[in-house]
Protein backbone atom coordinates (compact mmCIF):
# COMPACT_ATOMS: atom_id res chain seq x y z
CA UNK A 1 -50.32 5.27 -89.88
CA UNK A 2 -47.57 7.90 -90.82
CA UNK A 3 -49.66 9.44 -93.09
CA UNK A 4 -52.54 9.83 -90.27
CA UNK A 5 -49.65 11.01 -87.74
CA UNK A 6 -48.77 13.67 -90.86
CA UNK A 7 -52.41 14.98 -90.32
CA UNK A 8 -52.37 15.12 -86.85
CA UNK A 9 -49.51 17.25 -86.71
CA UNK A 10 -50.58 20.04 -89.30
CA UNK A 11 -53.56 21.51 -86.65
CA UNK A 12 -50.49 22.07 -83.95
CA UNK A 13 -48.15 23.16 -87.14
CA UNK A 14 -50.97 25.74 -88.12
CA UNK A 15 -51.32 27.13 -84.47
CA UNK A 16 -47.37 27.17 -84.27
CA UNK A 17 -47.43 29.70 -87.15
CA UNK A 18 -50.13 31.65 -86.02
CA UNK A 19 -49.29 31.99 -82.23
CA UNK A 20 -45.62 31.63 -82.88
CA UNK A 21 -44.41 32.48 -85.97
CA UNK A 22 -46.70 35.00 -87.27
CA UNK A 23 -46.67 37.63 -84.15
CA UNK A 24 -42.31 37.27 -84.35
CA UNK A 25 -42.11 38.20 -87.58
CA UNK A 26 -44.60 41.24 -87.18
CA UNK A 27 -42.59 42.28 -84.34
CA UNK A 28 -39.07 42.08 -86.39
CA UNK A 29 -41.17 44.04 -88.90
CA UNK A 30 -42.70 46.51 -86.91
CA UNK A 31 -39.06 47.04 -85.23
CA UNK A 32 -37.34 47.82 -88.94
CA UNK A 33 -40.15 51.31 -88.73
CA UNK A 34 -40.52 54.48 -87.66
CA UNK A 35 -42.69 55.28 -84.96
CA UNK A 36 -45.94 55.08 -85.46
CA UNK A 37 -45.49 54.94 -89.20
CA UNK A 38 -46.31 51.17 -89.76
CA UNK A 39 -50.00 51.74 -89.16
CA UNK A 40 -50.14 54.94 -91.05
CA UNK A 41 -52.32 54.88 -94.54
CA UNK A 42 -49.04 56.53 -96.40
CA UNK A 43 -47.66 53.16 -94.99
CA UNK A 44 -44.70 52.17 -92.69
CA UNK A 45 -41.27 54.05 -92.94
CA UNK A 46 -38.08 51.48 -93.03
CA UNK A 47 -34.85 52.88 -90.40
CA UNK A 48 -32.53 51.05 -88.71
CA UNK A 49 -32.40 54.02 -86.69
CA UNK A 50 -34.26 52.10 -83.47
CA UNK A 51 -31.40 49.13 -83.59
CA UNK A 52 -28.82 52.18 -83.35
CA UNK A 53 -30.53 53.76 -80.75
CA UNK A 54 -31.02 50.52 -78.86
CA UNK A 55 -27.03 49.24 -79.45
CA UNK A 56 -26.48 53.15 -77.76
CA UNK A 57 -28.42 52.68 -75.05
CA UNK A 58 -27.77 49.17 -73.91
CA UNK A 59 -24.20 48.47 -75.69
CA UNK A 60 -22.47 49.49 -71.90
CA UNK A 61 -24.88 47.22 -69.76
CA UNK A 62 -23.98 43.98 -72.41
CA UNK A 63 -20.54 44.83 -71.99
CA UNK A 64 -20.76 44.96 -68.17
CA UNK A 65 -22.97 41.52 -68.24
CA UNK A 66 -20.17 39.67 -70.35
CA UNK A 67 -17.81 40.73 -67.71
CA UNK A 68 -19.55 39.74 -65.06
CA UNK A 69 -20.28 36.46 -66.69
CA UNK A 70 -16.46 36.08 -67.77
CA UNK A 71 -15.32 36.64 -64.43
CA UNK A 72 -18.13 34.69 -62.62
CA UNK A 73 -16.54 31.82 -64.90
CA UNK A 74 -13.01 32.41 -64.41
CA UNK A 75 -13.83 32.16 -60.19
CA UNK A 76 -15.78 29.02 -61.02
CA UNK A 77 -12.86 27.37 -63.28
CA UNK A 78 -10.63 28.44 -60.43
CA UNK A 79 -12.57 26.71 -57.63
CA UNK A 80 -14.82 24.14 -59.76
CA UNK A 81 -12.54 21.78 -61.41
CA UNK A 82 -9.96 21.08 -58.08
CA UNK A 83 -13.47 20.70 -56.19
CA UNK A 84 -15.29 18.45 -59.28
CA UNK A 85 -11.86 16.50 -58.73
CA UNK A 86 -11.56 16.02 -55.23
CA UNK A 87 -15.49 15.05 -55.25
CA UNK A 88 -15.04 12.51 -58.26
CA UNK A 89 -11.92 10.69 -57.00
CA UNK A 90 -11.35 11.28 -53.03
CA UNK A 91 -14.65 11.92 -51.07
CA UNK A 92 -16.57 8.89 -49.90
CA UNK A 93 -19.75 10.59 -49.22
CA UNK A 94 -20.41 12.08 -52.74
CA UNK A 95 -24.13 12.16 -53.03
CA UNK A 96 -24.25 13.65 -49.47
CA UNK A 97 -21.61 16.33 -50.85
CA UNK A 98 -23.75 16.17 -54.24
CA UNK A 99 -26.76 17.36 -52.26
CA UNK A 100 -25.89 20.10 -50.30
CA UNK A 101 -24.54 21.84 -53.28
CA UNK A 102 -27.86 21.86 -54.55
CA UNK A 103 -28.68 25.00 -52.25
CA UNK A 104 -27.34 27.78 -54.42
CA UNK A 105 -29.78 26.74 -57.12
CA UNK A 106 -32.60 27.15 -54.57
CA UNK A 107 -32.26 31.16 -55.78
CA UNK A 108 -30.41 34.41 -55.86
CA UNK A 109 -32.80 35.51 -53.59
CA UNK A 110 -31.05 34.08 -50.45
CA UNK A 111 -27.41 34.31 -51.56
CA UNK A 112 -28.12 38.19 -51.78
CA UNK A 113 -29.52 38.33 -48.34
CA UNK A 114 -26.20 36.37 -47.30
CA UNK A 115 -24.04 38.80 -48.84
CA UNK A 116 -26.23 41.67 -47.30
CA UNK A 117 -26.21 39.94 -44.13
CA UNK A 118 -21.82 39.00 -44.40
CA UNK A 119 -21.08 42.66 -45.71
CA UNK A 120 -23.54 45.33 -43.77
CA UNK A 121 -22.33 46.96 -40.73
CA UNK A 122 -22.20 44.50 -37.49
CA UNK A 123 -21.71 41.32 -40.10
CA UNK A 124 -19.40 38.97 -39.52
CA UNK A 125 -17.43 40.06 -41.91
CA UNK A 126 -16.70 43.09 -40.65
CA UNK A 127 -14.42 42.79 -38.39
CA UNK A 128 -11.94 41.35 -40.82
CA UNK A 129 -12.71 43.77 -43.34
CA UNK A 130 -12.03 46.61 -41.00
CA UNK A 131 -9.03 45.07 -40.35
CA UNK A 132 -7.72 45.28 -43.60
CA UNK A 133 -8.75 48.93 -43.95
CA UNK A 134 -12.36 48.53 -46.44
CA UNK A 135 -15.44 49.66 -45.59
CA UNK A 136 -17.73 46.59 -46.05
CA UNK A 137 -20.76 49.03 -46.69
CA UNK A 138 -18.70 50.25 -49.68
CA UNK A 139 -18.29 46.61 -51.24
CA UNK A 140 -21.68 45.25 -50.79
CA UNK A 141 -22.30 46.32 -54.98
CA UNK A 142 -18.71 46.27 -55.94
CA UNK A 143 -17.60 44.44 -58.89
CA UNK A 144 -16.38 41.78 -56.33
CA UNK A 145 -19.42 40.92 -54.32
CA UNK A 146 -21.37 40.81 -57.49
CA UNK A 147 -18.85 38.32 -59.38
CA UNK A 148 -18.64 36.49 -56.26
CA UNK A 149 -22.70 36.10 -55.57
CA UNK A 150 -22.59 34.97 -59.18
CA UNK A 151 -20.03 32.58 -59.02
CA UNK A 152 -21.67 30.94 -55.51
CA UNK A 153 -24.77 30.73 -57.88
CA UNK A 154 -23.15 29.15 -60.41
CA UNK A 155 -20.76 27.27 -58.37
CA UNK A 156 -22.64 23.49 -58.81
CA UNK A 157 -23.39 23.66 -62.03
CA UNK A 158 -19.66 24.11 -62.83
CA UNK A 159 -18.89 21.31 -60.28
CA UNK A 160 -21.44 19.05 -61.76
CA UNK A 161 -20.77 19.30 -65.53
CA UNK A 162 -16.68 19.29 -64.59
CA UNK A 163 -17.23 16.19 -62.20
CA UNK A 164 -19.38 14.18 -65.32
CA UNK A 165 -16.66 14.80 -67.51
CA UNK A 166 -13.99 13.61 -64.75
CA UNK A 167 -15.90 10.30 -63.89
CA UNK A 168 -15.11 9.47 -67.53
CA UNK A 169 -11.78 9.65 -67.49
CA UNK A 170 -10.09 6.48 -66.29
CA UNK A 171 -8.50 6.93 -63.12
CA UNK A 172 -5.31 4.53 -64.32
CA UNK A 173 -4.45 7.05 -66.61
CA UNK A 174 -3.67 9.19 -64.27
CA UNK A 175 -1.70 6.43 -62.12
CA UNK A 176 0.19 6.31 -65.37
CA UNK A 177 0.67 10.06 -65.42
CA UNK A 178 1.91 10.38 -61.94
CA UNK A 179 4.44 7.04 -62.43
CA UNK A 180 5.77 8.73 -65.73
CA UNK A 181 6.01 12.08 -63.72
CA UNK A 182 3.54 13.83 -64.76
């Protein structure tokens, strides 16, 4: 029977490499020439020129992204793990608590209409914001709005990972910890 398993497999291994395999490698290829020069009868002409030109181009939006995404995490550390703890070890209604954090994940699409709809003129935020002096127009696509729509996004997934690593932890440890002084 393993051997007839064996033979089943190769048809899907054979369209793996053709489907797959075969049209990623051609594109690596084709990416390593110039132009149009891969189809040309001289044949192709190896640069790396298009990986320099594509580093140049995109290098500053990568480095933007990472921040984002380092902030977005540093916001989430900051609020995830004393709200992963509180939910693991004080709440009584966790899986209520568990489910309405589930509405972030529903999509970016509505936590960027709240932000348009907290931020733009006659928001509820305004007022405050005027208060302080900013122009909530002016931080709708700030750095801050956009690491804190991330963060809100990313918000129960930090919460959820942190809180299955805290139910693991045995919670007379940290009666230990506190009677030691910890």
């Amino acid at each position: 029977t393993r051997r007839r398993n064996m033979v089943l497999l190769v048809p899907a291994a054979l369209l793996a490499l053709l489907f797959l395999y075969y049209p990623l490698v051609f594109i690596v290829q084709l990416s390593f020439t110039v132009a149009d020069s891969f189809l040309s009868p001289a044949g192709p002409v190896y640069t790396l020129d298009n990986y320099k030109a594509m580093f140049d181009r995109y290098l500053p939006n990568v480095l933007v992204t990472l921040q984002l995404a380092t902030l977005a995490t540093i916001v989430d550390l900051l609020f995830g793990f004393p709200f992963a703890y509180i939910l693991v070890r004080r709440i009584r209604y966790r899986t209520l608590v568990r489910a309405l954090m589930v509405f972030p994940m529903f999509g970016a699409l509505y936590i960027a209409f709240g932000m348009r709809f907290i931020l733009l003129p006659g928001g509820f935020a305004t007022p405050i914001l005027q208060l302080f002096g900013i122009d909530p127009a002016s931080l709708l696509y700030s750095l801050p709005s956009v690491v804190f729509a991330m963060a809100i996004f990313t918000f129960p997934f930090m919460v959820m990972n942190v809180a299955t690593a805290l139910s693991n932890v045995d919670p007379t440890l940290e009666e230990a910890a506190a009677c030691l002084g910890a």
